[in-house]
N, C-alpha and C. Protein backbone atom coordinates (compact mmCIF):
# COMPACT_ATOMS: atom_id res chain seq x y z
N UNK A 1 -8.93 -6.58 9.98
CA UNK A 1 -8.89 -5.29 9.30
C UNK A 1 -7.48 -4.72 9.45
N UNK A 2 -6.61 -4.11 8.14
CA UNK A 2 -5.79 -3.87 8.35
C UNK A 2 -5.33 -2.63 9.56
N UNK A 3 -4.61 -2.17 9.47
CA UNK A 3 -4.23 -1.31 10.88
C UNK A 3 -3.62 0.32 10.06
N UNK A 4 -4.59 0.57 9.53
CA UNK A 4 -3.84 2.01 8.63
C UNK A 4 -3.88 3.75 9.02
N UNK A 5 -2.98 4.14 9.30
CA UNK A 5 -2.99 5.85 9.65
C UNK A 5 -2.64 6.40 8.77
N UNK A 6 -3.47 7.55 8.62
CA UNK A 6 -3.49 8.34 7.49
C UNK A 6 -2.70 9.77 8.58
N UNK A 7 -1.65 10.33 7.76
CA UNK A 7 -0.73 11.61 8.57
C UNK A 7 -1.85 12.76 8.43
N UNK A 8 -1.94 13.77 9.60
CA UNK A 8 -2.80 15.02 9.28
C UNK A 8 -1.73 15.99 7.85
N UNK A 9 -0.98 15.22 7.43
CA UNK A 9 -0.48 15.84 5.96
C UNK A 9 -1.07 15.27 5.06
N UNK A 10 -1.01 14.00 5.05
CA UNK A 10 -2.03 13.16 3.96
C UNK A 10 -3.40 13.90 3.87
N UNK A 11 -4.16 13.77 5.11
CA UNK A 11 -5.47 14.15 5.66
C UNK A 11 -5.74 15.78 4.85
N UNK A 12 -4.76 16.96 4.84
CA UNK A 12 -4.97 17.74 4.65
C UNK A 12 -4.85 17.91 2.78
N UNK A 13 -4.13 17.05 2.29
CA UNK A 13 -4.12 16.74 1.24
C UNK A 13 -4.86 16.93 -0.01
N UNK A 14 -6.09 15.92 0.97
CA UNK A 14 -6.65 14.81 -0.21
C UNK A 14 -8.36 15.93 -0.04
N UNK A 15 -8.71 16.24 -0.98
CA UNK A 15 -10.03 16.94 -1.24
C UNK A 15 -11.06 16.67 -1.01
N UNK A 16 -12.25 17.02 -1.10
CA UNK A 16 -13.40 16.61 0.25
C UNK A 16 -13.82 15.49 -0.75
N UNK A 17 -13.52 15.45 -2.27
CA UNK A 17 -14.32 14.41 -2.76
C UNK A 17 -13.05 13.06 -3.40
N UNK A 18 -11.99 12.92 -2.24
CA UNK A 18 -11.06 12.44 -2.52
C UNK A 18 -10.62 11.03 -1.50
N UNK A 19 -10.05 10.04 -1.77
CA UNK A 19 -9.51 8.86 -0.92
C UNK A 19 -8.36 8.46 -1.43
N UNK A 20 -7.82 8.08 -0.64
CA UNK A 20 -5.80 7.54 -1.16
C UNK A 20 -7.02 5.79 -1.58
N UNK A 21 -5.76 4.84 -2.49
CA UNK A 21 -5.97 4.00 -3.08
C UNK A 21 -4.70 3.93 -3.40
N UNK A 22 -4.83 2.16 -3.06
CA UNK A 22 -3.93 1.40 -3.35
C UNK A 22 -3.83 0.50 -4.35
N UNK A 23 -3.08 0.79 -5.20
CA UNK A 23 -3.38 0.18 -6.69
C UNK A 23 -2.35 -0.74 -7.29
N UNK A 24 -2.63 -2.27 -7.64
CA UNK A 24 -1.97 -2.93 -7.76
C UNK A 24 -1.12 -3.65 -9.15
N UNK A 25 0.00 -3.44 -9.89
CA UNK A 25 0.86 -3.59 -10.79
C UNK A 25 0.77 -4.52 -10.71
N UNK A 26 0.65 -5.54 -12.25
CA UNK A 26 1.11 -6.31 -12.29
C UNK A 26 2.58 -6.62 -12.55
N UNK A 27 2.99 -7.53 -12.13
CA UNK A 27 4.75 -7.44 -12.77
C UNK A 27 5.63 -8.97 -13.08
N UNK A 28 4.66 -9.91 -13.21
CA UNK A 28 4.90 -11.46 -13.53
C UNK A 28 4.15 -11.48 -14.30
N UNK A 29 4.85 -12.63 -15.51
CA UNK A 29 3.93 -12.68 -16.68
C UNK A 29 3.32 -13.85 -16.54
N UNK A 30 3.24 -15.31 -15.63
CA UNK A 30 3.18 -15.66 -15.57
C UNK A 30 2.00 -16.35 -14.03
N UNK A 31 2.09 -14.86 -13.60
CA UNK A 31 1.32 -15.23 -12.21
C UNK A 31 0.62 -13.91 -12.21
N UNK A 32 -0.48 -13.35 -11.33
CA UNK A 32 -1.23 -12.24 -11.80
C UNK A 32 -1.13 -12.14 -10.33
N UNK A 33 -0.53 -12.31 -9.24
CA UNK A 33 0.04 -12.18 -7.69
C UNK A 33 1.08 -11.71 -7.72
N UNK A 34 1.81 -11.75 -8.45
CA UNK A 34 3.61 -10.75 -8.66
C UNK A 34 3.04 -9.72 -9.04
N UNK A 35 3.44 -8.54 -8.13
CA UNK A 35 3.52 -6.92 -8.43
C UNK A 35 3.64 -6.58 -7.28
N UNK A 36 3.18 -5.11 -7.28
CA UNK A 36 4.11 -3.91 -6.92
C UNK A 36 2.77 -3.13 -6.56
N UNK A 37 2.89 -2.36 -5.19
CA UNK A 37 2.08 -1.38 -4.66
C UNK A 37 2.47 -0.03 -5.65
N UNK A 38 1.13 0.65 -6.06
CA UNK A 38 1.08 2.23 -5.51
C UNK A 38 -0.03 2.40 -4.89
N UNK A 39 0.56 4.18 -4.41
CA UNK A 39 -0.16 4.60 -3.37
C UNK A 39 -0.88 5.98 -4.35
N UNK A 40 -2.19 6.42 -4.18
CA UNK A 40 -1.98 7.86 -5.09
C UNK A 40 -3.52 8.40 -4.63
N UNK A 41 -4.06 9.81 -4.59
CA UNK A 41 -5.22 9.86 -4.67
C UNK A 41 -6.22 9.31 -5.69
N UNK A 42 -7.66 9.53 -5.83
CA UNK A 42 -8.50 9.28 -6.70
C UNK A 42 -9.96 9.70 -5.83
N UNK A 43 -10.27 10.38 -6.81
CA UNK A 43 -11.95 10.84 -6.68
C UNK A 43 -12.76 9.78 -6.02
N UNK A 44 -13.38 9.92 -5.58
CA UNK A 44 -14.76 8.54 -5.31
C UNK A 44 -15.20 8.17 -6.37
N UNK A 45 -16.09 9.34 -7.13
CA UNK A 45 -16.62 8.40 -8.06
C UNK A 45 -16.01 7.70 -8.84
N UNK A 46 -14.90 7.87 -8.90
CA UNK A 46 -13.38 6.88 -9.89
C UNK A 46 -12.99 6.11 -9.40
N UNK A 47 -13.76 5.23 -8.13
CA UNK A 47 -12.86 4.08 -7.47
C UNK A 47 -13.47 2.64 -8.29
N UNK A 48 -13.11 2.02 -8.57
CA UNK A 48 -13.02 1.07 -9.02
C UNK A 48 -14.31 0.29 -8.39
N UNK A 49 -15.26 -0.59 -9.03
CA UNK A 49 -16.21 -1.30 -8.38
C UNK A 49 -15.65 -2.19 -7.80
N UNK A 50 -14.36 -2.81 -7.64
CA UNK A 50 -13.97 -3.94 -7.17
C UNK A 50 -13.13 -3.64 -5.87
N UNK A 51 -12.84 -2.23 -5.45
CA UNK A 51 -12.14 -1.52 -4.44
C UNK A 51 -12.75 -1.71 -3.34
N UNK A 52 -11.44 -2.12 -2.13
CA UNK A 52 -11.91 -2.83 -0.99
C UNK A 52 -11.72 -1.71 0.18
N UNK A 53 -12.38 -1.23 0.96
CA UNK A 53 -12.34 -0.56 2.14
C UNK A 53 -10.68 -1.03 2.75
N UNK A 54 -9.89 -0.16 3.34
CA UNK A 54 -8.81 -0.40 4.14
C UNK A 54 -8.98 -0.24 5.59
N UNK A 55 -9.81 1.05 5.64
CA UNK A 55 -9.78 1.46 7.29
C UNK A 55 -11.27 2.04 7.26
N UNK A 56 -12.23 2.10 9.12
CA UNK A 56 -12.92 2.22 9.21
C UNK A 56 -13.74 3.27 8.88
N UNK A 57 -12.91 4.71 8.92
CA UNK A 57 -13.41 6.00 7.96
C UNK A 57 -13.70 6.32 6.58
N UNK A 58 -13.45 4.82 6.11
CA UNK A 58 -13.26 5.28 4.99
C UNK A 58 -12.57 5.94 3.67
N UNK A 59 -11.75 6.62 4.54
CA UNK A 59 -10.74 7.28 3.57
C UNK A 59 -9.95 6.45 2.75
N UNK A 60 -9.37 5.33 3.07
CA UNK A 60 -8.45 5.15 1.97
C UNK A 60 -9.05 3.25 1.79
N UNK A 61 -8.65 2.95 0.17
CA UNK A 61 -9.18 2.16 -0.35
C UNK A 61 -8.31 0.95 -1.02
N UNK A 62 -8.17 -0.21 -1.34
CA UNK A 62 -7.24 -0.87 -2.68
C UNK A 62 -7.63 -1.60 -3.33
N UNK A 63 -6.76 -1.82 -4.48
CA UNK A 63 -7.94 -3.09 -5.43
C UNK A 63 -7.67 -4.61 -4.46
N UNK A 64 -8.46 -5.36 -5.12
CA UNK A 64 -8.61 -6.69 -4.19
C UNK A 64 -7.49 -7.18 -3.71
N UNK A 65 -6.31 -7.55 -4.91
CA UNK A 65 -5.12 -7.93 -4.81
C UNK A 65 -4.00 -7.35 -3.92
N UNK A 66 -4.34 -6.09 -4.01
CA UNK A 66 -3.25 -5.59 -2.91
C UNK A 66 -3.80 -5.11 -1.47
N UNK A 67 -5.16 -5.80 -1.37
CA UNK A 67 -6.24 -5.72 0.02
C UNK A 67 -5.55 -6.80 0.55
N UNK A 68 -5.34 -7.88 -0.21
CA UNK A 68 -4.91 -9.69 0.49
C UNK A 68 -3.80 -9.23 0.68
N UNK A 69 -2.49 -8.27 0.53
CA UNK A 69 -1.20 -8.61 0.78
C UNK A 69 -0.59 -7.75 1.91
N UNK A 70 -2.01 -6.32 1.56
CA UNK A 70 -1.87 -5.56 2.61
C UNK A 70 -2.39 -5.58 4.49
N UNK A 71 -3.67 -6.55 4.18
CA UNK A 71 -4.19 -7.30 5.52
C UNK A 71 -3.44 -7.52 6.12
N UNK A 72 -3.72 -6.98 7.49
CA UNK A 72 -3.07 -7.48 9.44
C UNK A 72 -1.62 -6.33 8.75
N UNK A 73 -1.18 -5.94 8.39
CA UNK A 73 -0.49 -4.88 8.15
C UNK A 73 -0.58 -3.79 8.72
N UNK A 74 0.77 -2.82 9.40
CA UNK A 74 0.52 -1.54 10.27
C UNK A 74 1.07 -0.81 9.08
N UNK A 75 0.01 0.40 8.35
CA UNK A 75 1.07 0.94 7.32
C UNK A 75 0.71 2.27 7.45
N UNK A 76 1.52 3.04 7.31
CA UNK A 76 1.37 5.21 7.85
C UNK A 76 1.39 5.44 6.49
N UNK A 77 0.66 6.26 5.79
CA UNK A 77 0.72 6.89 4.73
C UNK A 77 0.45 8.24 4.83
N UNK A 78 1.56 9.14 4.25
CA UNK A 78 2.10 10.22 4.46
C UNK A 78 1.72 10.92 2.63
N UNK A 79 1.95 12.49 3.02
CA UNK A 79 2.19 12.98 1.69
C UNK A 79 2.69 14.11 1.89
N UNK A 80 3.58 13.97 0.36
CA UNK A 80 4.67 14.74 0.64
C UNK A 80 4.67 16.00 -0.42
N UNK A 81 4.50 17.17 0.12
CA UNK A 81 3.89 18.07 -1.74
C UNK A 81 5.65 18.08 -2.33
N UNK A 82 5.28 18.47 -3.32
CA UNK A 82 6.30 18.71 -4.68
C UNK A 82 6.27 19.43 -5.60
N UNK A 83 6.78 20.95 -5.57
CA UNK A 83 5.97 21.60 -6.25
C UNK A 83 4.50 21.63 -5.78
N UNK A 84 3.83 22.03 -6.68
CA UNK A 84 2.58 21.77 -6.95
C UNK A 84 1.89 20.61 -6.83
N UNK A 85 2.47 19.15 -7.22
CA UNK A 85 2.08 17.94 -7.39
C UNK A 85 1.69 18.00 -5.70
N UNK A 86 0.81 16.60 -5.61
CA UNK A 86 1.24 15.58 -3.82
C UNK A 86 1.70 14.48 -4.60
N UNK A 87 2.89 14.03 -3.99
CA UNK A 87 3.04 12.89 -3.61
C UNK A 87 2.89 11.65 -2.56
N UNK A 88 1.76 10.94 -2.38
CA UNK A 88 1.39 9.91 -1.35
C UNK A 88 2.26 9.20 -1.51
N UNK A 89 2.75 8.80 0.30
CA UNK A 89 4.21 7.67 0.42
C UNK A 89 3.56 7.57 1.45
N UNK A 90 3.89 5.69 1.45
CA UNK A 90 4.08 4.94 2.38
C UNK A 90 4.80 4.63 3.42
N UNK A 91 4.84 3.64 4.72
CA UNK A 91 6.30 3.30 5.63
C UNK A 91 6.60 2.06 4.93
N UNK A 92 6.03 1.63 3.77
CA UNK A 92 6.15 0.09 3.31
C UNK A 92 7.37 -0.20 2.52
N UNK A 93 7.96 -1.04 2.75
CA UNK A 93 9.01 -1.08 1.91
C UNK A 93 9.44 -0.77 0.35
N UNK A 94 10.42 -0.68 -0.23
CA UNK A 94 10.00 -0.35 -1.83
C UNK A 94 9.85 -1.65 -2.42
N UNK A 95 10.13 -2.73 -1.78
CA UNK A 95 9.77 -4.19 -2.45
C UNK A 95 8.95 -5.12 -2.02
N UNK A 96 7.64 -4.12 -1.70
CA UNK A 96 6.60 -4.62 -0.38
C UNK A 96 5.51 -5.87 -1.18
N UNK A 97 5.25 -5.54 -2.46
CA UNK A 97 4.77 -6.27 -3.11
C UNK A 97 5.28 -7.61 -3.38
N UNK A 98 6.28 -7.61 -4.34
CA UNK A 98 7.18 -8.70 -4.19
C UNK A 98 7.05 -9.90 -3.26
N UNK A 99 7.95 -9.00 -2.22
CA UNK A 99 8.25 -9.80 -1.02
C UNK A 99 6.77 -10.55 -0.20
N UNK A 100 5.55 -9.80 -0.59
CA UNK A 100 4.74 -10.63 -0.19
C UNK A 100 4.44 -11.44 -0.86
N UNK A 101 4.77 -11.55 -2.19
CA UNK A 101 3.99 -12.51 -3.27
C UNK A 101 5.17 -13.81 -3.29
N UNK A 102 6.52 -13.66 -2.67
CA UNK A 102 7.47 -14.89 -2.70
C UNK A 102 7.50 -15.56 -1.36
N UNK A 103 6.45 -14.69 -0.29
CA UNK A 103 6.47 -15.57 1.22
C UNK A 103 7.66 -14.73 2.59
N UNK A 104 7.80 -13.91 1.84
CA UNK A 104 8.74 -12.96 3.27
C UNK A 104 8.03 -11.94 4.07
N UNK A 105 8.09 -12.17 5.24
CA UNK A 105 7.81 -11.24 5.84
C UNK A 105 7.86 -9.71 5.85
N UNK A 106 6.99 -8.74 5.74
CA UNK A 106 7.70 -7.17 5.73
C UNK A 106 7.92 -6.40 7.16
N UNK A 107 7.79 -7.40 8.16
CA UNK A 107 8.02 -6.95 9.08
C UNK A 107 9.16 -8.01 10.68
N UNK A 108 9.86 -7.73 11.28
CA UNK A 108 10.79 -8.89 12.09
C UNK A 108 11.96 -9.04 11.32
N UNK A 109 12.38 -10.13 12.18
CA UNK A 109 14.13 -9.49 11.71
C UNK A 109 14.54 -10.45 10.43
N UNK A 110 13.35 -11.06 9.73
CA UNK A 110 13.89 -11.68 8.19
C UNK A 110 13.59 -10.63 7.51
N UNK A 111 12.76 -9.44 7.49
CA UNK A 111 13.10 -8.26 6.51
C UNK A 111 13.83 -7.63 6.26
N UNK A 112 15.38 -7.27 7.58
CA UNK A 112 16.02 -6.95 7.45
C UNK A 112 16.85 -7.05 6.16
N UNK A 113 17.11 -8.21 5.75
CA UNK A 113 17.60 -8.41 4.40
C UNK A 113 17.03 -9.02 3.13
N UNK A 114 17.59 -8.74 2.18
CA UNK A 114 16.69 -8.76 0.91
C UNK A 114 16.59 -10.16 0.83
N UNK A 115 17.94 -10.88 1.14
CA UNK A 115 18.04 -12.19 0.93
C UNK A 115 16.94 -13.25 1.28
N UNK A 116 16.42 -12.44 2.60
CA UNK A 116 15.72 -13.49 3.70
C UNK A 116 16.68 -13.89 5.08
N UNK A 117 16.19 -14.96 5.87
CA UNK A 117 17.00 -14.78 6.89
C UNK A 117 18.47 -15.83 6.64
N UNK A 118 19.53 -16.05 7.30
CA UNK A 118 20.66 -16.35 7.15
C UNK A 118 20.49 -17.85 7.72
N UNK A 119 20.76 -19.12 7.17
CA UNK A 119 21.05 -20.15 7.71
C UNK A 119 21.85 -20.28 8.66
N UNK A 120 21.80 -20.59 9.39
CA UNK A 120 22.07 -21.23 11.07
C UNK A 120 22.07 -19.98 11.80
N UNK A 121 21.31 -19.18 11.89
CA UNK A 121 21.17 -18.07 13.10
C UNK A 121 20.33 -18.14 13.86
């Protein structure tokens, strides 16, 4: 089970009939595993039948695809108001998707760079 904290800003956020969800972009035309996380509220009754539990309370949810990339993952999700709007943000990288769908780690010292890690180090 992944390892997810929700901030008492997120927490205060999200409405009694509300859960963060993680919703997955496609972004390869050729593979339906290339994309891109968001993070955003959504009602319950609007979660998707195919939406996978993240953490044991319940609160927050993702579609299947970004359940497999997000697993054994430590991720804080925060929100940030704006105006009027919330904005839900992650600690995940901005190329968190990606990088899981080409085999890099998002966490240790090959994330450090975009490249991957450096031959002969």
């Amino acid at each position: 089970m992944p390892r997810i904290t929700v901030t008492p800003a997120a927490r205060e956020a999200l409405r009694d009939d509300e859960v963060v969800y993680f919703d997955w972009h496609v972004t390869g035309l050729c593979c339906a595993d290339a994309g891109e996380f968001s993070v955003r509220s959504l009602r319950r009754s609007r979660l998707p039948r195919r939406a996978r539990g993240l953490d044991a309370g319940g609160l927050v949810y993702a579609h299947p695809t970004a359940w497999v990339h997000l697993a054994e993952l430590p991720v804080t999700i925060d929100c940030r108001p704006l105006w009027r709007w919330r904005r839900f943000t992650t600690d995940l990288p901005p190329d968190a998707g990606l990088r899981c769908c080409l085999g890099r780690p998002l966490s240790g010292p090959a994330s450090d760079s975009v490249s991957g890690p450096v031959p002969g180090r």
